[in-house]
Protein backbone atom coordinates (compact mmCIF):
# COMPACT_ATOMS: atom_id res chain seq x y z
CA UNK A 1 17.11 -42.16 -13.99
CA UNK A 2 19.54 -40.67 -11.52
CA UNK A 3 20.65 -36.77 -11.55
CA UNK A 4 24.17 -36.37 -11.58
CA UNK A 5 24.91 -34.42 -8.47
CA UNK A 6 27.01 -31.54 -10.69
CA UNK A 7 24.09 -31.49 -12.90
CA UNK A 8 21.72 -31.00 -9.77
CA UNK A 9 23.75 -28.50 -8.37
CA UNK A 10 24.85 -26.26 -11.47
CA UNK A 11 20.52 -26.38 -11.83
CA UNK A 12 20.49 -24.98 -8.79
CA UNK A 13 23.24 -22.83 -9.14
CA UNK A 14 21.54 -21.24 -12.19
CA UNK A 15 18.17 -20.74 -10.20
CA UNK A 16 19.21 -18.98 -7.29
CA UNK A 17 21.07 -16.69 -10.03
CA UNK A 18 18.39 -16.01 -11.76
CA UNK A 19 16.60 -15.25 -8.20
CA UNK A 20 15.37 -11.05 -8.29
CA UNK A 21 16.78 -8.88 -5.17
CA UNK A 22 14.04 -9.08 -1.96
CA UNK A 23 12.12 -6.23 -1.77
CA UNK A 24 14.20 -3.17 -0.14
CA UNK A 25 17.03 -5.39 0.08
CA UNK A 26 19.78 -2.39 -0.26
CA UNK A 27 22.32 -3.53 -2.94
CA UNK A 28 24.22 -0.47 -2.85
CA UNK A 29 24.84 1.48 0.18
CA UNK A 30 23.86 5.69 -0.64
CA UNK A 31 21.86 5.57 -3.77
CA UNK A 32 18.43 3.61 -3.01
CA UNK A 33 15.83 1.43 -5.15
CA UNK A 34 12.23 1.61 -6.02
CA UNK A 35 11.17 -1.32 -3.89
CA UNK A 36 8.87 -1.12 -0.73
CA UNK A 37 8.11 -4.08 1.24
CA UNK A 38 4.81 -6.57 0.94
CA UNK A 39 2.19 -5.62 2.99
CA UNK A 40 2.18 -7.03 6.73
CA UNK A 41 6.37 -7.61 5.86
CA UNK A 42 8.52 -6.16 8.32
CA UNK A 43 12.58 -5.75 8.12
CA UNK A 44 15.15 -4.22 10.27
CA UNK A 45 18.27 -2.95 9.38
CA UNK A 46 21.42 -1.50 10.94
CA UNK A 47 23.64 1.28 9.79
CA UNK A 48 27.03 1.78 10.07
CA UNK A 49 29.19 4.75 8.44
CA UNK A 50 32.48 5.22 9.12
CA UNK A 51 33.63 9.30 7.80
CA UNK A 52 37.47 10.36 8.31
CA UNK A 53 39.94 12.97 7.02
CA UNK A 54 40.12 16.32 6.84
CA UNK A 55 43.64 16.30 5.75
CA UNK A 56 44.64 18.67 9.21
CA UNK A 57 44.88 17.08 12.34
CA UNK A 58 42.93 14.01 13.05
CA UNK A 59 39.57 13.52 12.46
CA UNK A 60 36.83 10.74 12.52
CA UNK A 61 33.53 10.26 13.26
CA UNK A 62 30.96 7.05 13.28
CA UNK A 63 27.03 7.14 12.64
CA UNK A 64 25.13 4.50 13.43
CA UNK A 65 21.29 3.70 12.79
CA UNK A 66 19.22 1.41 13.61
CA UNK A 67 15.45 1.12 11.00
CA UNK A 68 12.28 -0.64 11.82
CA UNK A 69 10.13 -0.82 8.22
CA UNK A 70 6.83 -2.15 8.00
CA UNK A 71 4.91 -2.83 4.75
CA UNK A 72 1.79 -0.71 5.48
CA UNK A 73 0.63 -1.88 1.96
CA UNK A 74 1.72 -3.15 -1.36
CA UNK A 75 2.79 0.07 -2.30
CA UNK A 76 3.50 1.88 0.79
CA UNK A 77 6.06 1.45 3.62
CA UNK A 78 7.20 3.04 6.48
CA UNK A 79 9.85 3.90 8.65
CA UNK A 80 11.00 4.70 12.05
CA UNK A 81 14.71 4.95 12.96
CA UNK A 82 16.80 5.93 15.58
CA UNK A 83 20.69 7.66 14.85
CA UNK A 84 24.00 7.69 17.37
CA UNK A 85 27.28 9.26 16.27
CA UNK A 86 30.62 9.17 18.28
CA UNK A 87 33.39 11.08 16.98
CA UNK A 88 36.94 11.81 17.66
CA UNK A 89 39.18 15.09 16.74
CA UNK A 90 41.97 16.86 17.42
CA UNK A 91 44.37 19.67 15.94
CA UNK A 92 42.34 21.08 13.35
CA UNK A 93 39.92 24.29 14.22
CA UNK A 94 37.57 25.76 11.36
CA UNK A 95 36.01 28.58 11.65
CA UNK A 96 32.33 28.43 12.61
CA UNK A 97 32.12 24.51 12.19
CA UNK A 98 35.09 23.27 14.02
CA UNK A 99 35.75 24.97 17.52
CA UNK A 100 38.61 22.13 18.45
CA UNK A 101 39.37 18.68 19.86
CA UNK A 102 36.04 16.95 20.94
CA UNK A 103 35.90 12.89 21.78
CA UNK A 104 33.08 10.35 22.87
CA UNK A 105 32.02 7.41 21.86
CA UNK A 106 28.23 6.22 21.04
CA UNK A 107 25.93 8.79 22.08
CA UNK A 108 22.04 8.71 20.72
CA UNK A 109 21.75 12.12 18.15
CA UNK A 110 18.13 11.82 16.27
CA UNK A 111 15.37 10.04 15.15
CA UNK A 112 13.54 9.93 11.91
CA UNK A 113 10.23 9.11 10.11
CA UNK A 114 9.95 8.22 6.83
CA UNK A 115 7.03 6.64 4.02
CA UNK A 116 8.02 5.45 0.70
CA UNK A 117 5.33 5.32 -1.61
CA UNK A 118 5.87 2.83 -5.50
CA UNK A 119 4.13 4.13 -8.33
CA UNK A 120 5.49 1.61 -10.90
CA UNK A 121 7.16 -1.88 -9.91
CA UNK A 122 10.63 -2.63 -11.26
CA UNK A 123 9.24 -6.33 -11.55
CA UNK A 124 6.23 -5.56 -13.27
CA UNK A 125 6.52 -2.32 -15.19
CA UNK A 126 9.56 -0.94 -17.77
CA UNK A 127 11.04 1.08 -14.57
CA UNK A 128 10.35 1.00 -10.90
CA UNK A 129 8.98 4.40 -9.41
CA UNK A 130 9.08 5.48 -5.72
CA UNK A 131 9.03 8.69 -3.78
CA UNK A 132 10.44 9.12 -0.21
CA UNK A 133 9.58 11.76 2.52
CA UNK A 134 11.15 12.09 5.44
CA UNK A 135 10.86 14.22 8.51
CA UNK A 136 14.43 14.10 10.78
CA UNK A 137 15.42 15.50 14.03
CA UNK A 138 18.88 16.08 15.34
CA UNK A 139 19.99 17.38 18.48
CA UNK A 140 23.58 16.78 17.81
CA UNK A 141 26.01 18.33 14.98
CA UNK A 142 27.40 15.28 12.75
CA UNK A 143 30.42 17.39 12.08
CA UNK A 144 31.67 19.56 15.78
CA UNK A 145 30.07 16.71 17.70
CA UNK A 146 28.40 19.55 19.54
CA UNK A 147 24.66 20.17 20.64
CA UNK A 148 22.65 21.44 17.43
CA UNK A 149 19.14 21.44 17.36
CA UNK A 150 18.10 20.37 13.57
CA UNK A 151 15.33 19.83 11.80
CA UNK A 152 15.11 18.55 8.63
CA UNK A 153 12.58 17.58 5.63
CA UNK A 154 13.37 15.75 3.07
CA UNK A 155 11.63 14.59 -0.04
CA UNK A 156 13.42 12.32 -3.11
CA UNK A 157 12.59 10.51 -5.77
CA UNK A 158 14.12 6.76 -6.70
CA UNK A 159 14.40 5.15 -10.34
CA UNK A 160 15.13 1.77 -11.10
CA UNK A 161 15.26 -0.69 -14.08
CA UNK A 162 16.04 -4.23 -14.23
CA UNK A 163 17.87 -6.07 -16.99
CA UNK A 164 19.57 -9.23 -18.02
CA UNK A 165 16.98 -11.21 -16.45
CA UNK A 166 17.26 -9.66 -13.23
CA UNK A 167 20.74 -9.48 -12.57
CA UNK A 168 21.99 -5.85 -13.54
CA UNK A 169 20.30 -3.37 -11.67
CA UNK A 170 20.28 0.36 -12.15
CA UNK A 171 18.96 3.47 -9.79
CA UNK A 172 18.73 6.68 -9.89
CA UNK A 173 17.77 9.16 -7.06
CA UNK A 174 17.48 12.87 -6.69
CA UNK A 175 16.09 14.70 -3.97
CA UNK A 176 15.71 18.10 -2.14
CA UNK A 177 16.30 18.66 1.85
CA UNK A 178 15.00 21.61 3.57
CA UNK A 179 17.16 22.08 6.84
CA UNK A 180 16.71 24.17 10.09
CA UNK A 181 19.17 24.53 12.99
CA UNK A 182 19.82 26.59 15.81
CA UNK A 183 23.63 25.60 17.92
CA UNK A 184 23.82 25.56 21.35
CA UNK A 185 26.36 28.77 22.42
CA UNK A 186 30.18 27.06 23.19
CA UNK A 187 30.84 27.34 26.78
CA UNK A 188 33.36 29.90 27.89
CA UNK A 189 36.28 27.36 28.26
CA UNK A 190 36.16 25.97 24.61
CA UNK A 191 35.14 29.74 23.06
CA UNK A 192 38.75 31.04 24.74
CA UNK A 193 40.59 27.75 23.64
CA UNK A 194 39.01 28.18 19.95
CA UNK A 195 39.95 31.89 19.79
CA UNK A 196 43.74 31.40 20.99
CA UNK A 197 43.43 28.81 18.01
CA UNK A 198 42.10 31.49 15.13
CA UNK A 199 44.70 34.22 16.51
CA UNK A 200 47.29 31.27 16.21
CA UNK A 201 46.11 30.57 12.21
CA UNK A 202 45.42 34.32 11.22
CA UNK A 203 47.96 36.06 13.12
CA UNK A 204 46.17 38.46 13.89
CA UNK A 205 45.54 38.85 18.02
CA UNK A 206 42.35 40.15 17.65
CA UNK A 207 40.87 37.60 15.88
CA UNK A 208 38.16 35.36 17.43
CA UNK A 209 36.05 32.46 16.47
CA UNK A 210 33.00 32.91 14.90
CA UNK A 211 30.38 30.20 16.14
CA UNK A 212 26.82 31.53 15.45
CA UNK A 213 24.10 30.42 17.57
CA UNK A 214 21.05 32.15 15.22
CA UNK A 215 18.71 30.04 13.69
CA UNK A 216 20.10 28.74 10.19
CA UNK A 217 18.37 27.45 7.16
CA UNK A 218 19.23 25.51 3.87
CA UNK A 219 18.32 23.75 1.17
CA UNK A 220 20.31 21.11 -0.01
CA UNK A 221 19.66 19.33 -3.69
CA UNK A 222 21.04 15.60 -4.38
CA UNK A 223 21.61 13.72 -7.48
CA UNK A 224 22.79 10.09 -7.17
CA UNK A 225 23.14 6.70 -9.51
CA UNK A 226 24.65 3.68 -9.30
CA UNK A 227 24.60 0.02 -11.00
CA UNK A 228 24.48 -3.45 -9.22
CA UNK A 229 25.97 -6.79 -10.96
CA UNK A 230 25.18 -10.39 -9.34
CA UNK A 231 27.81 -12.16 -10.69
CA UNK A 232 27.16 -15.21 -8.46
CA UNK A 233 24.18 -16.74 -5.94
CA UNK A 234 23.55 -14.47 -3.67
CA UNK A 235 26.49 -11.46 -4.40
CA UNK A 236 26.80 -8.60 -6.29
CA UNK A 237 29.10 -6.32 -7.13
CA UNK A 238 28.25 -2.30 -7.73
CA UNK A 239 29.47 1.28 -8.21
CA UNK A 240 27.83 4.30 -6.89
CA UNK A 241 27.92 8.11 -6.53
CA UNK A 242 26.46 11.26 -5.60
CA UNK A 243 26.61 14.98 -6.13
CA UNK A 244 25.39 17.35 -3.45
CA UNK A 245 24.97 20.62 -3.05
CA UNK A 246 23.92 23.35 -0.41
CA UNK A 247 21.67 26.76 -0.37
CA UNK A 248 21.99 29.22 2.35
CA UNK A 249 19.79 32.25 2.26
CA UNK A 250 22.81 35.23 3.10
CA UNK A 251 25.25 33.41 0.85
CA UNK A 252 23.48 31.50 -2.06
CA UNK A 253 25.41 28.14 -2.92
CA UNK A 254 27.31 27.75 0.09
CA UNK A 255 29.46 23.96 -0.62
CA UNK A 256 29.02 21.56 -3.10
CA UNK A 257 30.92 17.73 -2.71
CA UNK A 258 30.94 14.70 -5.47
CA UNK A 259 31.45 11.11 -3.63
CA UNK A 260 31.59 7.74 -5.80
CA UNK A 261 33.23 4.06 -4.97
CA UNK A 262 31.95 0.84 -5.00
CA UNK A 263 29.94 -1.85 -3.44
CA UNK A 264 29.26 -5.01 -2.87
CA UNK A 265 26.32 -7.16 -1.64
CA UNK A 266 25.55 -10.69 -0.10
CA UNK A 267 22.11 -11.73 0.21
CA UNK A 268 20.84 -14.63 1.78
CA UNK A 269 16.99 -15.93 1.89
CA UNK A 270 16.30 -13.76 5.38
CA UNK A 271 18.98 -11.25 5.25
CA UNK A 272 21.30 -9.08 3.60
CA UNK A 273 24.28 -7.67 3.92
CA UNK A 274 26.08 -3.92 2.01
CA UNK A 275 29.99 -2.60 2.23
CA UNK A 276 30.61 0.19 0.23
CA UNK A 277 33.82 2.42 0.31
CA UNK A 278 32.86 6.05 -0.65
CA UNK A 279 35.63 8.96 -2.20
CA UNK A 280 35.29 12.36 -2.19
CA UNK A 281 36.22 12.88 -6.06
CA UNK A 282 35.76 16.92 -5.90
CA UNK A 283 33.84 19.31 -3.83
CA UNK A 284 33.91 23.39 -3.57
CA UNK A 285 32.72 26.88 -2.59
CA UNK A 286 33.51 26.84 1.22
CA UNK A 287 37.40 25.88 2.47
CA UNK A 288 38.47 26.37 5.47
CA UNK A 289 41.94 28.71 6.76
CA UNK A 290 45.55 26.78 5.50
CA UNK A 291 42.98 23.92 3.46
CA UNK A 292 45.80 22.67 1.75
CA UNK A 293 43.69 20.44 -1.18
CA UNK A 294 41.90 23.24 -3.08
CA UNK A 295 39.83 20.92 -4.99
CA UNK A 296 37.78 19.30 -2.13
CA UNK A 297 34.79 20.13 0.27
CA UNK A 298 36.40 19.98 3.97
CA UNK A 299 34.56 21.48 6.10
CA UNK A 300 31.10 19.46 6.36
CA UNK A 301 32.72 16.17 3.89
CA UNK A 302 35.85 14.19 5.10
CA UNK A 303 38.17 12.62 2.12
CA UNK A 304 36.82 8.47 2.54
CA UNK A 305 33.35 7.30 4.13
CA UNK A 306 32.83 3.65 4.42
CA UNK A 307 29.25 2.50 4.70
CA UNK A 308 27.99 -1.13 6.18
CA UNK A 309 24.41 -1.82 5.89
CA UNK A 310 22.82 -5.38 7.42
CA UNK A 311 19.13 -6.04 6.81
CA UNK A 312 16.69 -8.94 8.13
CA UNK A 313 13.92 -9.81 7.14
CA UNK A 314 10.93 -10.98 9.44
């Protein structure tokens, strides 16, 4: 007997639904799951984020990043990545971070190392179980666009459950970054431009720009969680956010920023694809001179991010 062709292709339809996410396919684009790739599997992915406004001047910055993983074993993958940032500024100077107007485009500003380890599979077991640890270097500031020497070490934890047959997913992450950095010292050019610019804010004629060139260190802590919905084959639809906060020895907590916005996800049989718009909801501690929005983190956060993620697998 003949299938009717909308018979064969609702079938179908419901299959491919019912399909579970590849593994490390990233359905949201901040908060990660508990998957690691098969062993012998191998996937490459490409990072763009997109951060802007500091609600002075203008302000915007892209970083870029570009992952080889390889499934070392079941349970174990790792990581190797190189990161490029360009960003563009002008008319806003903070003190310490921000010396003044800085432009480029793409320039190379890190690499990073990372193995993710599963203790319990979201397939198999009640909740998926993974821990990540990371070793980072900079050599360029993410925020000034100047030369900063950072290093950074990073270890977090991921949670995930799946329900309704697969097609709701939830994660949780938390994690804790240890952080050291030493800047380069501002030529004498951009130190006498960024005074004129505090005496101009304060004014006070005296004043000059502090831009500290001893070696720094943090600690920053991270909480994050967000849900993913396939509501048809191959996309789904997702919310996200994420608290984070910073430790500096002299000061104790030193900023503190909460981000959410969602996401969503197309995946295909070899690759994937992420787009999530990120808000800065509320944030604290440090401000900067004349910070107009009293309820935000400036300084190291911008207002909007907006993430795009593309994964292959091979």
């Amino acid at each position: 007997m003949a299938v009717k062709p909308t018979a064969s292709l609702a079938a179908l339809a419901a299959a491919l639904l019912a399909l579970p996410a590849q593994a490390d396919e990233n359905l949201l684009g901040y908060v990660s799951g508990a998957e690691t790739l098969p062993q012998g599997a191998s996937e490459a992915y490409l990072f763009v984020t997109r951060r802007w406004d500091k609600d002075q001047g203008e302000y915007t910055a892209y970083d870029t990043e570009v992952e080889y993983e390889y499934g070392v074993t079941h349970r174990l993958t790792a990581t190797l990545a190189l990161k490029g940032q360009s960003i563009d500024t002008d008319g806003l100077v903070i003190d310490g971070y921000l010396p003044g107007a800085e432009r480029y485009g793409l320039k190379p500003s890190g690499v990073e190392a990372k193995l993710k380890y599963n203790f319990l599979s979201a397939a198999k077991d009640a909740v998926g179980l993974s821990g990540t640890f990371a070793l980072k270097q900079n050599w360029l500031d993410p925020h000034s666009g100047k030369d900063k020497d950072t290093t950074k070490a990073d270890f977090s934890l991921q949670l995930q459950k799946l329900l309704l047959d697969d097609q709701l997913t939830l994660v949780a992450n938390t994690g804790i970054e240890a952080t050291y950095a030493k800047r380069a010292p501002l030529d004498a050019a951009t130190q006498a431009d960024a005074d004129a610019a505090m005496q101009a804010l304060t004014g006070d004629p005296g004043a000059s720009f502090e831009w500290p060139t001893a070696p720094e260190m943090e600690i920053e802590l991270k909480l994050g969680a967000g849900a993913s919905y396939r509501f048809a084959p191959n996309w789904s639809i997702g919310a996200e956010t994420l608290y984070a906060t910073e430790f500096e020895t002299e000061v104790g907590q030193e900023r503190w920023s909460w981000f959410a916005g969602p996401s969503i996800h197309y995946g295909a049989k070899q690759w994937w694809a992420t787009l999530t718009w990120f808000e800065q909801l509320a944030g604290g501690r440090e401000q900067y001179i004349n910070q107009a929005d009293d309820t935000l983190h400036l300084i190291e956060k911008t207002r909007h991010e907006l993430r795009f993620k593309l994964g292959y697998n091979f």
